[in-house]
Protein backbone atom coordinates (compact mmCIF):
# COMPACT_ATOMS: atom_id res chain seq x y z
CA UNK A 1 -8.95 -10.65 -21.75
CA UNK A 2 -5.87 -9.15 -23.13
CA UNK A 3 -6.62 -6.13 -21.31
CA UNK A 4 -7.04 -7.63 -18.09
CA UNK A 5 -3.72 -9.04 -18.26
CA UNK A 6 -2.26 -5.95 -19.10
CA UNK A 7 -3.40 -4.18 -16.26
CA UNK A 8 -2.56 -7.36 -14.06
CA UNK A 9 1.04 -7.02 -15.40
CA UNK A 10 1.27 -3.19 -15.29
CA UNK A 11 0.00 -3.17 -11.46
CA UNK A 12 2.23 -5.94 -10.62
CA UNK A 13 5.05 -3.77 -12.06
CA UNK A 14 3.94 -0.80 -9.99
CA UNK A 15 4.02 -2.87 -6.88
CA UNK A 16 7.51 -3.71 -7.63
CA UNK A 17 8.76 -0.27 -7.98
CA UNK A 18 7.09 1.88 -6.02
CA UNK A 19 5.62 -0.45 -3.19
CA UNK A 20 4.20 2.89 -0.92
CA UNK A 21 1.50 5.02 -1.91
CA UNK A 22 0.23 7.86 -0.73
CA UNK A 23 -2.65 7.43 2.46
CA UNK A 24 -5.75 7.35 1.34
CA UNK A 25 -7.36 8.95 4.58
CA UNK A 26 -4.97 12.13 4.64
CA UNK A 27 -4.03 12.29 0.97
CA UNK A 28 0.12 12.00 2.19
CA UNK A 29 -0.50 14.90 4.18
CA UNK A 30 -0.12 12.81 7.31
CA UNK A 31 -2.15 15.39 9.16
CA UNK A 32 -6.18 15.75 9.19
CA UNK A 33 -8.75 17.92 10.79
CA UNK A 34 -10.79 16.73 13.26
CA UNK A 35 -12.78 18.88 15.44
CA UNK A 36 -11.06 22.53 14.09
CA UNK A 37 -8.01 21.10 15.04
CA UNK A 38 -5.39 19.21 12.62
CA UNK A 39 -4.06 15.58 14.10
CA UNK A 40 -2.02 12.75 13.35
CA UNK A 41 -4.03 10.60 10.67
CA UNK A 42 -5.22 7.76 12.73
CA UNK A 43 -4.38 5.37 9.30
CA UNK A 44 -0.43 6.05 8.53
CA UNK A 45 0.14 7.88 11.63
CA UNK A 46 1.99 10.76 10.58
CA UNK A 47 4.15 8.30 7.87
CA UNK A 48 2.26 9.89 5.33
CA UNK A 49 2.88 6.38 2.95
CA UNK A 50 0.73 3.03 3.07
CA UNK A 51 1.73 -0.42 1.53
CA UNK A 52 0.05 -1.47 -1.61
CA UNK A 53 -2.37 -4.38 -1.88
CA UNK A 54 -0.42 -6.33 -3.71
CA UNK A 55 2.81 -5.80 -2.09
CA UNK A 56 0.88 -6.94 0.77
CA UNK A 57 0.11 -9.87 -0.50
CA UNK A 58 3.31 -10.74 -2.26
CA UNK A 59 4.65 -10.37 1.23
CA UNK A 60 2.33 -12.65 2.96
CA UNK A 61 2.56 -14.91 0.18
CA UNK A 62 6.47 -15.06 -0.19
CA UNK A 63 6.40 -15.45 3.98
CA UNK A 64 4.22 -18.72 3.45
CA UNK A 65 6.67 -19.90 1.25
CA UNK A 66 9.61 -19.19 2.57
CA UNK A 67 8.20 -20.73 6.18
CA UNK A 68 6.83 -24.27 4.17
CA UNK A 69 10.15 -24.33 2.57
CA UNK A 70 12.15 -24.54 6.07
């Protein structure tokens, strides 16, 4: 359980300071191969970053709250 919360805690710290990761499809290449030839990654498209999950929802959460709050 302790464990658990640890890693809960550690990710949530993560989120907070370093909210991008790399893409998952193109590795933060922002390029891939398709075909021989090397294209924008259809998933960042060419930003080469991606939101976390749970930045994601921290945002959509602290949007909900913020708009019941008005």
């Amino acid at each position: 359980m302790t464990l658990a919360l640890l890693g809960l805690v550690g990710y949530a710290l993560l989120c907070w300071m370093k909210p991008f990761a790399p893409c998952r499809k193109c590795h933060g290449i922002g390029r891939i191969e398709r075909f021989g030839k090397p294209r924008m990654c259809p998933r960042c498209h060419d930003h080469k970053l991606r939101l976390r999950v749970g930045r994601r929802l921290h945002n959509a959460w602290r949007r909900t709250r913020e708009a019941g709050a008005r």
